[in-house]
N, C-alpha and C. Protein backbone atom coordinates (compact mmCIF):
# COMPACT_ATOMS: atom_id res chain seq x y z
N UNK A 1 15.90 37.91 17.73
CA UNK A 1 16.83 37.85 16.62
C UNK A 1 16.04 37.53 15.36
N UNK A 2 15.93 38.52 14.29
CA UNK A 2 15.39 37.94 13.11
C UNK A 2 16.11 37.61 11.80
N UNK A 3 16.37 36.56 11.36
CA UNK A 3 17.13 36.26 10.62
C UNK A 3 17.98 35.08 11.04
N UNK A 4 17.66 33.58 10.44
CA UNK A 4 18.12 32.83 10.61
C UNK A 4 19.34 32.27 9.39
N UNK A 5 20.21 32.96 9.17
CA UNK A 5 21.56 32.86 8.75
C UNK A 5 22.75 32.39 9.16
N UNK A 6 23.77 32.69 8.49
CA UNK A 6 25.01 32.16 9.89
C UNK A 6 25.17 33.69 10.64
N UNK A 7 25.26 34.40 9.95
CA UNK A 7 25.28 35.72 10.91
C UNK A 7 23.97 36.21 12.00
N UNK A 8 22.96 35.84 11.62
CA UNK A 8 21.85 35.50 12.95
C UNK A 8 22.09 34.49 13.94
N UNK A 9 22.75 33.47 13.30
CA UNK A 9 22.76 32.48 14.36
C UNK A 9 24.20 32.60 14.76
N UNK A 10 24.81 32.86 14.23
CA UNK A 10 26.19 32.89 14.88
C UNK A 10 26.07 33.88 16.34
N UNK A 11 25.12 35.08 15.95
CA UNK A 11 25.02 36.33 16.79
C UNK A 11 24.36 35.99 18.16
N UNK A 12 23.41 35.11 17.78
CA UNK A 12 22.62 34.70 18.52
C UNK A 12 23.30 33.69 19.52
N UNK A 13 24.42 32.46 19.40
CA UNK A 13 25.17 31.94 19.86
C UNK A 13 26.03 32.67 20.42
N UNK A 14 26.68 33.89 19.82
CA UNK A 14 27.35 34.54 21.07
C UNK A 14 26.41 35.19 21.92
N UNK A 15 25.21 35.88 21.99
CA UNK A 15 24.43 36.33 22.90
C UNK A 15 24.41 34.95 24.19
N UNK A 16 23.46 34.43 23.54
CA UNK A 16 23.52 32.72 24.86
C UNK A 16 24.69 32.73 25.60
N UNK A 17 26.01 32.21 24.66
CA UNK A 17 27.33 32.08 25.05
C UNK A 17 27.26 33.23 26.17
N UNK A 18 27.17 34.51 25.97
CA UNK A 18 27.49 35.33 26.92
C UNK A 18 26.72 35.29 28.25
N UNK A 19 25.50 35.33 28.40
CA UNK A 19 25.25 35.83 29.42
C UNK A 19 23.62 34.82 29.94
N UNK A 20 23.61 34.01 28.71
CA UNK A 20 22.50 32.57 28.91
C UNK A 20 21.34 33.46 28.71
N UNK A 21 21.28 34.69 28.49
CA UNK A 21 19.50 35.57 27.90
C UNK A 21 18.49 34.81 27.59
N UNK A 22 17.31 34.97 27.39
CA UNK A 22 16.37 34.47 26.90
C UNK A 22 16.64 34.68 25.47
N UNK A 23 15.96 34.03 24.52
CA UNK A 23 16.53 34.46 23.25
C UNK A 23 15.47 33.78 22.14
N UNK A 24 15.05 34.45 21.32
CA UNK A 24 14.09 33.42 20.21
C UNK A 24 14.92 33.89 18.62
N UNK A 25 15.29 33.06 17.64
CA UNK A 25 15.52 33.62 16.47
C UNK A 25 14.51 33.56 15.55
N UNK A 26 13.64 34.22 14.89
CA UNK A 26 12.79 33.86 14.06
C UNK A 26 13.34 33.91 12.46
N UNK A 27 13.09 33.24 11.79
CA UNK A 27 13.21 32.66 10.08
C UNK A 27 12.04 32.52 9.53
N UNK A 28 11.84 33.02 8.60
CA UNK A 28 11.01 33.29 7.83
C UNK A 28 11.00 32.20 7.00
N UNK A 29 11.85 31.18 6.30
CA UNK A 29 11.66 30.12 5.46
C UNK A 29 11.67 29.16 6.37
N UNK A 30 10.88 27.74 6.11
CA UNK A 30 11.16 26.55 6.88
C UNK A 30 12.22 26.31 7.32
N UNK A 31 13.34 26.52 6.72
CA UNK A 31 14.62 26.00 7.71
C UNK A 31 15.39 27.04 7.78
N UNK A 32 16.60 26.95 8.41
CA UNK A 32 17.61 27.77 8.67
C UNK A 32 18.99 27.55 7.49
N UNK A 33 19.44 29.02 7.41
CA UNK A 33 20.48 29.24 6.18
C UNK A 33 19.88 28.44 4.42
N UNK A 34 18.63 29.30 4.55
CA UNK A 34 18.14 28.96 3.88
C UNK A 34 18.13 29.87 1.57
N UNK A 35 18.69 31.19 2.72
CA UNK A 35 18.89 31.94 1.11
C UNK A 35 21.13 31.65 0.94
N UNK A 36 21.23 32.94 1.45
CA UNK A 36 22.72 32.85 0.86
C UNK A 36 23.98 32.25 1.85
N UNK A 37 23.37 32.03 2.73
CA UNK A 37 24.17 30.82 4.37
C UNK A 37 24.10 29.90 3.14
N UNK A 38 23.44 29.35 2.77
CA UNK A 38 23.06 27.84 2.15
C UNK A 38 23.35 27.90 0.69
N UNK A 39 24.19 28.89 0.06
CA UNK A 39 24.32 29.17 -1.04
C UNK A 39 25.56 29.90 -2.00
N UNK A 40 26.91 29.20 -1.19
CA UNK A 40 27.47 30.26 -1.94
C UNK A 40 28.74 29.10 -2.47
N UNK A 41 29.78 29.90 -2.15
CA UNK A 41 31.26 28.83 -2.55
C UNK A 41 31.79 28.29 -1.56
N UNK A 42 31.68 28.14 -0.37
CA UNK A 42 32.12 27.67 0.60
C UNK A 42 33.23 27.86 1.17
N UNK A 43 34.00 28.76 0.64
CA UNK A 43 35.27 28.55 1.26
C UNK A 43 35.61 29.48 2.58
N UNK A 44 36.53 28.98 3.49
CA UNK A 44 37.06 29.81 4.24
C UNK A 44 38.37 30.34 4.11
N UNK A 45 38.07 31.45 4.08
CA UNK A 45 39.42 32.73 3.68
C UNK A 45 40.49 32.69 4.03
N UNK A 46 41.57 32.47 3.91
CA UNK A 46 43.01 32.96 4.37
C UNK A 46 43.44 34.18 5.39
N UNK A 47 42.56 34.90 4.38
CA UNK A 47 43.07 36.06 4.85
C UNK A 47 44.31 36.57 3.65
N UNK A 48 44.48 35.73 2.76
CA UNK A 48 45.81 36.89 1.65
C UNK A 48 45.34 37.76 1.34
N UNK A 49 44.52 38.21 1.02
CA UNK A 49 44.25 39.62 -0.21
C UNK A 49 44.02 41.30 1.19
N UNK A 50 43.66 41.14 2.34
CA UNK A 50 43.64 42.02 2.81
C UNK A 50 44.76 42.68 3.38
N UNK A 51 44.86 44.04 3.79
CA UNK A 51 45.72 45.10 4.16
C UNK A 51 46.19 44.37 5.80
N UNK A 52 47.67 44.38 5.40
CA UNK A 52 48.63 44.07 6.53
C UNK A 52 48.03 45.23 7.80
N UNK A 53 48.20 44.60 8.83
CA UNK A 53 47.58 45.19 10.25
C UNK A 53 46.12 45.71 10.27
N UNK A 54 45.62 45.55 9.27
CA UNK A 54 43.80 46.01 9.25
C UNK A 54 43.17 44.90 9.78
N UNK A 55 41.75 45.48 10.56
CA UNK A 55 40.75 44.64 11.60
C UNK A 55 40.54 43.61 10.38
N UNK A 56 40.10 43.90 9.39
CA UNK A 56 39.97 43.18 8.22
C UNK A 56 40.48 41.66 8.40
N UNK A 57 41.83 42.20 8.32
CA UNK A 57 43.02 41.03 8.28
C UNK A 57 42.90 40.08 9.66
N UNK A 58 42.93 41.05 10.45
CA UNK A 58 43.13 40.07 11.40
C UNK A 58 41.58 39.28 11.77
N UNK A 59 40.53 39.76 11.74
CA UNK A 59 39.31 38.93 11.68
C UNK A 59 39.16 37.88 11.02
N UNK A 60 39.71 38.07 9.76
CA UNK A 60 39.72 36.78 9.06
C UNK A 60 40.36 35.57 9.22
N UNK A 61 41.85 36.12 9.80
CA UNK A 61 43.27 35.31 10.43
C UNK A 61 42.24 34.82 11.97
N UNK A 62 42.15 34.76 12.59
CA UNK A 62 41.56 34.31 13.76
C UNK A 62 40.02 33.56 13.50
N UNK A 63 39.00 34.61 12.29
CA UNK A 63 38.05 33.35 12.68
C UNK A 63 38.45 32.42 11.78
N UNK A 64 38.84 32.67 10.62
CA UNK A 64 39.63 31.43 10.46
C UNK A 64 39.60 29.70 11.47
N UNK A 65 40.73 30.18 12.36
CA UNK A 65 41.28 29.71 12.96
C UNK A 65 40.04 28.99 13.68
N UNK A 66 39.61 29.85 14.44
CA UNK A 66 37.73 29.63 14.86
C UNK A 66 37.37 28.51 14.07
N UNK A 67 36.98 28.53 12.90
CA UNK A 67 36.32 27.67 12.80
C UNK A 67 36.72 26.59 12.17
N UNK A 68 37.83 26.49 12.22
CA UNK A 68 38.44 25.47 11.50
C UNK A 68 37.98 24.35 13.08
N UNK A 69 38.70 24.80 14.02
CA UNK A 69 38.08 24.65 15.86
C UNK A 69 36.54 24.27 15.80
N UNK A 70 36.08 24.87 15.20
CA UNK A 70 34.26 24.60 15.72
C UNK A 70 34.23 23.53 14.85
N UNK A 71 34.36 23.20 13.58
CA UNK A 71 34.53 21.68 13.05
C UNK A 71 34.56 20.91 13.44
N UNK A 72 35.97 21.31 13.96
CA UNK A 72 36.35 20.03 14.77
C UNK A 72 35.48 19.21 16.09
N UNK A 73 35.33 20.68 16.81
CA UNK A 73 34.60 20.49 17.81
C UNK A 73 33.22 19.34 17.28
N UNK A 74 32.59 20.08 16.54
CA UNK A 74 31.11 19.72 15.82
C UNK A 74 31.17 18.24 15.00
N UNK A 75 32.43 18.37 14.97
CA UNK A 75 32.49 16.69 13.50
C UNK A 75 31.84 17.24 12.44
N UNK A 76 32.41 18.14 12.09
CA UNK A 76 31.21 18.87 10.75
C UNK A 76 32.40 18.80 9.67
N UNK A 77 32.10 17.90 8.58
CA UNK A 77 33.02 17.79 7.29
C UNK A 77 33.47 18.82 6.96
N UNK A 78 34.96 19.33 6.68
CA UNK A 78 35.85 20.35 5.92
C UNK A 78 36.83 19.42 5.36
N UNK A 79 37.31 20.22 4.35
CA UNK A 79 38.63 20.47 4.07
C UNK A 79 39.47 21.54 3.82
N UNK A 80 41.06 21.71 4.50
CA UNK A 80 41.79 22.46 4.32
C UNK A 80 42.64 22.28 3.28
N UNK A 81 42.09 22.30 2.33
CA UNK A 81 42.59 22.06 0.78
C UNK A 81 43.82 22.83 0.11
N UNK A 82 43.52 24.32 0.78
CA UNK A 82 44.35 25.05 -0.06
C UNK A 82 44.28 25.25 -1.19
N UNK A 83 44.88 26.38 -1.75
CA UNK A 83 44.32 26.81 -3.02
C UNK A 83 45.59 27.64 -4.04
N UNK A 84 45.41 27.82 -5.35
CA UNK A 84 46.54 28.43 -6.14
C UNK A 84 45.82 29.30 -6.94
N UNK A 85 46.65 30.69 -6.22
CA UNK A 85 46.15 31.80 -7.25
C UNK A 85 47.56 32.34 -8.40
N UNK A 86 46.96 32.40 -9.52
CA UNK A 86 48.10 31.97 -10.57
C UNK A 86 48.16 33.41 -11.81
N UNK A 87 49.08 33.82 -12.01
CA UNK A 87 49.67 34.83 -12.48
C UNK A 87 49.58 34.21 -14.37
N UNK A 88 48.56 34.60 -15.19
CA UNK A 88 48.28 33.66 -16.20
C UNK A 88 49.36 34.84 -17.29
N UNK A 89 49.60 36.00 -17.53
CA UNK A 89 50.54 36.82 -17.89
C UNK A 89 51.49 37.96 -17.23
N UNK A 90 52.47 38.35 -17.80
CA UNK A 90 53.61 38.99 -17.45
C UNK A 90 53.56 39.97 -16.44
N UNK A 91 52.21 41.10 -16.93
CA UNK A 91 51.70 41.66 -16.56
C UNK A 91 51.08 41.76 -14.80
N UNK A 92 50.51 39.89 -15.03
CA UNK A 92 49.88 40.00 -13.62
C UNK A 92 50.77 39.83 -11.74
N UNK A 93 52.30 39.63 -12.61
CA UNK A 93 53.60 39.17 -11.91
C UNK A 93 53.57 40.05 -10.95
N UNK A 94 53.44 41.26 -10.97
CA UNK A 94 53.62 42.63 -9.65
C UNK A 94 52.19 42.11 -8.62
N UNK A 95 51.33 41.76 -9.52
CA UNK A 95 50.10 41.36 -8.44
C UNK A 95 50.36 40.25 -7.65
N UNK A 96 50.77 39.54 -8.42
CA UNK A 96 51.07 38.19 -7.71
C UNK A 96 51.92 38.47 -5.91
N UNK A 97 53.38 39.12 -6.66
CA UNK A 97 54.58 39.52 -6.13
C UNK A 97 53.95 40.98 -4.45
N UNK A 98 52.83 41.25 -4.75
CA UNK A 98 52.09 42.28 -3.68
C UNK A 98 51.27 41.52 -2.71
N UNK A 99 50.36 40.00 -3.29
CA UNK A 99 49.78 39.25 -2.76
C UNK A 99 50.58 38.36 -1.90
N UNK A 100 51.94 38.06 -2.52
CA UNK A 100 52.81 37.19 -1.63
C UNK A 100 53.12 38.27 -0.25
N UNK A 101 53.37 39.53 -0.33
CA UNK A 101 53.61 40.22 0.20
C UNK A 101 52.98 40.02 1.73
N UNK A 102 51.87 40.70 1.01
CA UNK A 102 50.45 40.94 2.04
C UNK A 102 50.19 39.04 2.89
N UNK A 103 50.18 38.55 2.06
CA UNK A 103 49.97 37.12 2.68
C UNK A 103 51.00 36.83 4.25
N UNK A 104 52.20 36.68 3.53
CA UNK A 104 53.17 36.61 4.70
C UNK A 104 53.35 37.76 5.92
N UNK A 105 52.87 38.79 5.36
CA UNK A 105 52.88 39.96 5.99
C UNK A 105 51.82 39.65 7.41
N UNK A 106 50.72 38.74 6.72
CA UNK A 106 49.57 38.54 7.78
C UNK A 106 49.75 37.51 8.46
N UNK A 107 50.88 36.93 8.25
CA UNK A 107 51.23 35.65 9.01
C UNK A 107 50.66 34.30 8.84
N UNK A 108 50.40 34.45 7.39
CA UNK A 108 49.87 32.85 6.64
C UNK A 108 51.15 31.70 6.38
N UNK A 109 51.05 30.88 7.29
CA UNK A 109 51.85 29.93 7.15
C UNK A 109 51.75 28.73 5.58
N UNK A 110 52.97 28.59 5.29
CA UNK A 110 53.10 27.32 4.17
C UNK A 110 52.40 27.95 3.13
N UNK A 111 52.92 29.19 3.29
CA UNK A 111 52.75 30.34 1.83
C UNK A 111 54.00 29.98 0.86
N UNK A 112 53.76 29.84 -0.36
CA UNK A 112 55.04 29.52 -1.46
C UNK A 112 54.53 29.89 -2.93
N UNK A 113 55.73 30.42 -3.29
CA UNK A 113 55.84 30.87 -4.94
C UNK A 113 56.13 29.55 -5.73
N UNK A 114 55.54 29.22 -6.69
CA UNK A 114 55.42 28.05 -7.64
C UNK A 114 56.01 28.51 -8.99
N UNK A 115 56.38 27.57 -9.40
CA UNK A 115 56.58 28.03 -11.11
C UNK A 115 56.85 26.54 -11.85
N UNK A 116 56.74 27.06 -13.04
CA UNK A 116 57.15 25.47 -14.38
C UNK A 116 56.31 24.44 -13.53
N UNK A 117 57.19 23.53 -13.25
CA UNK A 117 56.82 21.97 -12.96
C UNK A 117 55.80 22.32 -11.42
N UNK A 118 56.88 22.50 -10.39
CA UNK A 118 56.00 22.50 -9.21
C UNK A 118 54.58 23.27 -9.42
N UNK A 119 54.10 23.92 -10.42
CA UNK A 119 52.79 24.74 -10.40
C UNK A 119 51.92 23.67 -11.16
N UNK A 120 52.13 22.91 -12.09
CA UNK A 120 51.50 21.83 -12.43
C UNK A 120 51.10 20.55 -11.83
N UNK A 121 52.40 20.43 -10.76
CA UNK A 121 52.38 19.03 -10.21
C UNK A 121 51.46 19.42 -8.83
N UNK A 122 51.18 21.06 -8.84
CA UNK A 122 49.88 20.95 -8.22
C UNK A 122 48.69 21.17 -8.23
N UNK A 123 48.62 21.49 -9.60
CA UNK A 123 46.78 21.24 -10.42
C UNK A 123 47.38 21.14 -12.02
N UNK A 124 47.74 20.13 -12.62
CA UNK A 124 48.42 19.33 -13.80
C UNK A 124 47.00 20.26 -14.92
N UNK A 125 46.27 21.03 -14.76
CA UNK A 125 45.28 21.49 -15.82
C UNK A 125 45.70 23.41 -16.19
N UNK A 126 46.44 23.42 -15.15
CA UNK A 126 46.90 25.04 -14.98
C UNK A 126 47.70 25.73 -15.67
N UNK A 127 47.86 26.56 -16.34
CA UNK A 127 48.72 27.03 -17.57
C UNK A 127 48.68 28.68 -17.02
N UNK A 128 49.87 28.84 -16.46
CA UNK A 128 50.49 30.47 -16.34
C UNK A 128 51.89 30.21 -15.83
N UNK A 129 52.27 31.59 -15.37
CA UNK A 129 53.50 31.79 -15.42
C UNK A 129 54.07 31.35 -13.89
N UNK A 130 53.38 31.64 -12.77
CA UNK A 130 53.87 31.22 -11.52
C UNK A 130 52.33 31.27 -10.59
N UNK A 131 52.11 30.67 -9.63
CA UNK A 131 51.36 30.96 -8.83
C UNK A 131 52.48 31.49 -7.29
N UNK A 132 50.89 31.52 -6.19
CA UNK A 132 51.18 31.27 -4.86
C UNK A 132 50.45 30.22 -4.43
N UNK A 133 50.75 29.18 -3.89
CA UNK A 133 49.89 28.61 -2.92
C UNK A 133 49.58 28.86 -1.44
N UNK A 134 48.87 28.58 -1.00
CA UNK A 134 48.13 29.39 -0.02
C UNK A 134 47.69 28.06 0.38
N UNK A 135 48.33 27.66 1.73
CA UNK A 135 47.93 26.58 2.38
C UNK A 135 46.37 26.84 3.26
N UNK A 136 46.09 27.57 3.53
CA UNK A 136 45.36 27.31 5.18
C UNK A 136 43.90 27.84 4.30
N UNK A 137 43.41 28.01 2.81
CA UNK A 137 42.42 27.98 2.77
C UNK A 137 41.68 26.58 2.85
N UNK A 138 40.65 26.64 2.67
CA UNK A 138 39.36 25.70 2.97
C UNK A 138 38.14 25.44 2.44
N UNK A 139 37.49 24.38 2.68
CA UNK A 139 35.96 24.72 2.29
C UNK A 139 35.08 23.69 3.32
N UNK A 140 33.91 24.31 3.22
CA UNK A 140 32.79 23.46 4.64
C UNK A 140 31.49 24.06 3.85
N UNK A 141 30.81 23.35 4.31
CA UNK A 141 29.56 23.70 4.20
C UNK A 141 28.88 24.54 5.51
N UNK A 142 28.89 25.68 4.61
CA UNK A 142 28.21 26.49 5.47
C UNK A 142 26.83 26.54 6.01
N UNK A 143 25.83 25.65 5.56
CA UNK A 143 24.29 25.49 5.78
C UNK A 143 24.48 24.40 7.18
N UNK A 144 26.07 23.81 6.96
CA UNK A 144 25.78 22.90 7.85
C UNK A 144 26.18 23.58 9.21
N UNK A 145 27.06 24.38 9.23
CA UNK A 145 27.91 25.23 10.27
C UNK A 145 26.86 26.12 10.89
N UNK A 146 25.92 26.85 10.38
CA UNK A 146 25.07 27.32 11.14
C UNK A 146 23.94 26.19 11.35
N UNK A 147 23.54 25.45 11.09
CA UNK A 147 22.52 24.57 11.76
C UNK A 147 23.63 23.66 13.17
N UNK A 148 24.74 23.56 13.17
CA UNK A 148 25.49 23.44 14.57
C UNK A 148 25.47 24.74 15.58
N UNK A 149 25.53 25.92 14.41
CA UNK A 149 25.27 27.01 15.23
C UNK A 149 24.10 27.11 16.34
N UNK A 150 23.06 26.79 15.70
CA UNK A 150 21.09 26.30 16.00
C UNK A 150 21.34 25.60 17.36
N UNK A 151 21.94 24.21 17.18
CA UNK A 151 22.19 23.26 18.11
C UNK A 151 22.51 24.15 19.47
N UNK A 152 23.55 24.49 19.08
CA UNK A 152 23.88 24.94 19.95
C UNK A 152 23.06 26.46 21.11
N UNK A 153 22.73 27.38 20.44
CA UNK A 153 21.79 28.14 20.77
C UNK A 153 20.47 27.27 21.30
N UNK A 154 20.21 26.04 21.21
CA UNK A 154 18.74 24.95 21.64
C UNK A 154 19.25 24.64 22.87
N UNK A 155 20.56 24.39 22.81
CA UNK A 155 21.17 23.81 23.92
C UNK A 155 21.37 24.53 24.95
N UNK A 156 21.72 25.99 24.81
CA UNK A 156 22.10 27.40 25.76
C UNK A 156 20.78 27.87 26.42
N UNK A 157 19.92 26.98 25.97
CA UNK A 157 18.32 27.74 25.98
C UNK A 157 17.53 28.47 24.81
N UNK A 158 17.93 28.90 23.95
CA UNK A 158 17.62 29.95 23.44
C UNK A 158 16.79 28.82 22.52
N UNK A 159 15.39 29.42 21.53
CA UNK A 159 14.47 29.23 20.86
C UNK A 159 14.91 29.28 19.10
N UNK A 160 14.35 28.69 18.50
CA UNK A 160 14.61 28.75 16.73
C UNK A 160 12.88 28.93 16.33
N UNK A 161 12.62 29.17 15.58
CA UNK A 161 11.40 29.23 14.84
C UNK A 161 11.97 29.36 13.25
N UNK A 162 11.24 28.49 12.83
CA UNK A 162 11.35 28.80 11.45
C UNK A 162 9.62 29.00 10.85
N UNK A 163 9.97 29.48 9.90
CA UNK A 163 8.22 29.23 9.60
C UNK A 163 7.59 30.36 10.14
N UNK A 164 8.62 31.47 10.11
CA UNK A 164 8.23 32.41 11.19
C UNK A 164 8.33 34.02 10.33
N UNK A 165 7.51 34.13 9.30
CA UNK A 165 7.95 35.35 9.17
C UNK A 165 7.21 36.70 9.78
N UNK A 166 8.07 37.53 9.80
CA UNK A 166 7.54 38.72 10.39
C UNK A 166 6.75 39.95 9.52
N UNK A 167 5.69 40.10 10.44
CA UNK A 167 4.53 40.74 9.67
C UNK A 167 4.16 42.30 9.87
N UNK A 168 5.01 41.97 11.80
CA UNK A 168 4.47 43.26 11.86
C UNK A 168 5.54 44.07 13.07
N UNK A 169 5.21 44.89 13.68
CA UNK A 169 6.07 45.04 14.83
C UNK A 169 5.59 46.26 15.47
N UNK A 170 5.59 46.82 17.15
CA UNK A 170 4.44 47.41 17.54
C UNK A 170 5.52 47.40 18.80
N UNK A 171 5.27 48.80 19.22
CA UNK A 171 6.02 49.20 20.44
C UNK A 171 5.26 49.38 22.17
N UNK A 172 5.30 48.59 22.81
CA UNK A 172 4.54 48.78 23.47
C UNK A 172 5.67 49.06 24.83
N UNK A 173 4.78 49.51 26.40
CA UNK A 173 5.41 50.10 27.44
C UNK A 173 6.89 49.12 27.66
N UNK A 174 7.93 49.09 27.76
CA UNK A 174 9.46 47.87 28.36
C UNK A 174 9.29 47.00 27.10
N UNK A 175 8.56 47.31 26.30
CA UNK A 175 9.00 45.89 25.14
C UNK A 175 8.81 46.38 23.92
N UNK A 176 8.89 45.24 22.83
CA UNK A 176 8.43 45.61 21.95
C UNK A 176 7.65 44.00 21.19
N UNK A 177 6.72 44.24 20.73
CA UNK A 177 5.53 42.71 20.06
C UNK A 177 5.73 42.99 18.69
N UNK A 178 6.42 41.58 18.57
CA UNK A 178 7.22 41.04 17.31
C UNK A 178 5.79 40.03 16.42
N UNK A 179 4.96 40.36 15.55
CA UNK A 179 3.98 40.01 14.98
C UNK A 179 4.66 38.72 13.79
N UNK A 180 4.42 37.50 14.28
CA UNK A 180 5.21 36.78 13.37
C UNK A 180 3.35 35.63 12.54
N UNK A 181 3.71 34.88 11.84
CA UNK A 181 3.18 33.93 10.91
C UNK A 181 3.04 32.90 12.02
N UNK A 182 3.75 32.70 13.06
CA UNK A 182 3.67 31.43 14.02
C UNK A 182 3.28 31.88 15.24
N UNK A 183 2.78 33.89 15.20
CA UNK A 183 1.89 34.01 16.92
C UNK A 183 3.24 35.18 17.09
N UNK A 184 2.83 36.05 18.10
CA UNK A 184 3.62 37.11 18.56
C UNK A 184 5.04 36.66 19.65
N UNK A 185 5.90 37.19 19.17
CA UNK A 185 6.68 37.25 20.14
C UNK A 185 6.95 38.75 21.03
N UNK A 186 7.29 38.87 22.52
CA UNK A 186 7.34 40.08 23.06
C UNK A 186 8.93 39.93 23.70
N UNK A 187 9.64 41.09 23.18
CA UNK A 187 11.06 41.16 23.33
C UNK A 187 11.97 42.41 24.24
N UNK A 188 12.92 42.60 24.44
CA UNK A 188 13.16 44.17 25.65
C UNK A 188 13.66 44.59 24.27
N UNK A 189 14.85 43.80 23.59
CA UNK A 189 15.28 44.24 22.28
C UNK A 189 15.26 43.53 21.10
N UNK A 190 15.92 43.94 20.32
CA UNK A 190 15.55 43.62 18.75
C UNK A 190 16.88 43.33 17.91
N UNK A 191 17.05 42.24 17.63
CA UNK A 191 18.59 42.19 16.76
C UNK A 191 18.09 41.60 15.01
N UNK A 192 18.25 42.65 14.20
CA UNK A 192 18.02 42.16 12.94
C UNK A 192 18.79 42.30 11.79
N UNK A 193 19.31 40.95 11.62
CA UNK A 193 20.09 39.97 11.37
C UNK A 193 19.39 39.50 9.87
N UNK A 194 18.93 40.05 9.08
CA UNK A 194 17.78 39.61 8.17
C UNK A 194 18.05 39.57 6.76
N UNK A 195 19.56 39.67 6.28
CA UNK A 195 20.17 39.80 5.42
C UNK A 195 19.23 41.10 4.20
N UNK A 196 19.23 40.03 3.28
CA UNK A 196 18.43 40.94 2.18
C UNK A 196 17.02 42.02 2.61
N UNK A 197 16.88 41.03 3.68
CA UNK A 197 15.35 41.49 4.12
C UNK A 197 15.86 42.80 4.94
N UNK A 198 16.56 42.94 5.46
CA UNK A 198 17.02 43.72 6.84
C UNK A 198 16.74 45.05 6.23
N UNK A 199 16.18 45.87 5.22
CA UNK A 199 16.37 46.81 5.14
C UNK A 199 14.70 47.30 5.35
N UNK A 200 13.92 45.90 4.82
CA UNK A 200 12.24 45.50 5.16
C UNK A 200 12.08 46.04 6.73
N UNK A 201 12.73 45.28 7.31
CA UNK A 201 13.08 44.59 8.65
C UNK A 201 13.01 46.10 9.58
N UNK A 202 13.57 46.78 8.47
CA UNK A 202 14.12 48.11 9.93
C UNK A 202 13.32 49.11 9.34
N UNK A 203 12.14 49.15 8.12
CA UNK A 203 11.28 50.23 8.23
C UNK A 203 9.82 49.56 9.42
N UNK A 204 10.01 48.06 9.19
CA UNK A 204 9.16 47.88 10.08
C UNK A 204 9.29 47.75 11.62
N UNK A 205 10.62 48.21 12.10
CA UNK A 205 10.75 49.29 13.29
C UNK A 205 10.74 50.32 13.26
N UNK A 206 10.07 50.78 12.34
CA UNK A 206 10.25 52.26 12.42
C UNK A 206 11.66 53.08 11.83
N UNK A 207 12.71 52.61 11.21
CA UNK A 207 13.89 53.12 11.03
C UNK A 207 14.07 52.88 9.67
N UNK A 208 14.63 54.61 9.19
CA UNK A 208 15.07 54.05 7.58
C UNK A 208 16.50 54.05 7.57
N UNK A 209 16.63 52.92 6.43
CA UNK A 209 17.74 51.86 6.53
C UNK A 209 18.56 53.21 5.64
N UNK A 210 18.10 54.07 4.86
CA UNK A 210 18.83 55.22 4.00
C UNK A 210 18.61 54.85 2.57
């Protein structure tokens, strides 16, 4: 697995999870979720803004749910804060009125239309015409959620390297020799997981990314 992210390590945790494989993730920076894992707004999605019955929707509605669960599981600080998206002119009322739509449509509970007083008395700095509130969003730290991810993959067996970037890569008879900064690794397959890099990543298997 190259690419130590939440989507490397998450991937990598379901690999273990599944079937206990041998498994090494290599990272190229000293630690893990180190570029945009470790870098963004934190929040976890609802799920309002996507298309009623799309994989979309429902991925989000369930991992959601997921990880609100792996928190817990982990003792890893969140909050389910919830959030108000707010209709600031006349104009933006049909958007609003499509978002309430789609929200309930996806089965977001302690969804509600706000206006005047109740829209203030729940962020007193807010000035428009109505919101929605949207109970079941969130925020966590995501640098921390994949380093539980880590844990856990250490624990399944599987290997972390950081400090590990990849230099080279070379196909040899049942395998393939993964040329890293910390010594070769030899693998049957290849999962790359490498975000920005991944496009690096897959001419140096041999494959153009397009």
């Amino acid at each position: 697995m190259i690419g130590g992210g939440i989507v490397g390590m998450a991937t990598a945790l379901a690999l273990v999870e599944a079937d206990g494989r041998s498994l090494v993730v290599l990272e190229a920076e000293d630690t893990i979720a180190a570029h945009q894992s470790g870098h963004n707004s934190g929040v976890i999605h609802s799920g309002l803004y996507y298309k009623p019955g799309s994989l979309k929707a429902q991925t989000c509605r369930e991992g959601r749910e997921a990880l609100y669960q792996f928190c817990i599981a982990e003792r890893l600080p969140y909050r389910r804060c919830g959030k108000l998206v707010v209709a600031t002119r006349a104009d933006e009322l049909p958007t609003l009125d499509e978002l309430e739509r789609r929200g309930r449509a996806n089965g977001l509970s302690g969804l509600r239309r706000v206006e005047g007083g109740a829209l203030r008395a729940l962020e007193p700095a807010v000035a428009g015409l109505a919101g929605l509130w949207v109970e079941e969003t969130g925020v966590v730290d995501f640098a921390a959620v994949t380093k539980a991810y880590a844990r856990r993959v250490q624990a399944g067996g599987g290997e972390v390297w950081t400090g590990a970037r990849v230099t080279a890569l070379r196909r040899e008879p049942g395998q393939l020799v993964i040329e890293t900064t910390r010594g070769a690794v030899r693998a049957a397959r290849l999962v790359n997981c490498a975000g920005l890099q991944a496009d690096r990543v897959a001419r140096l298997c041999g494959v153009d990314p397009g």
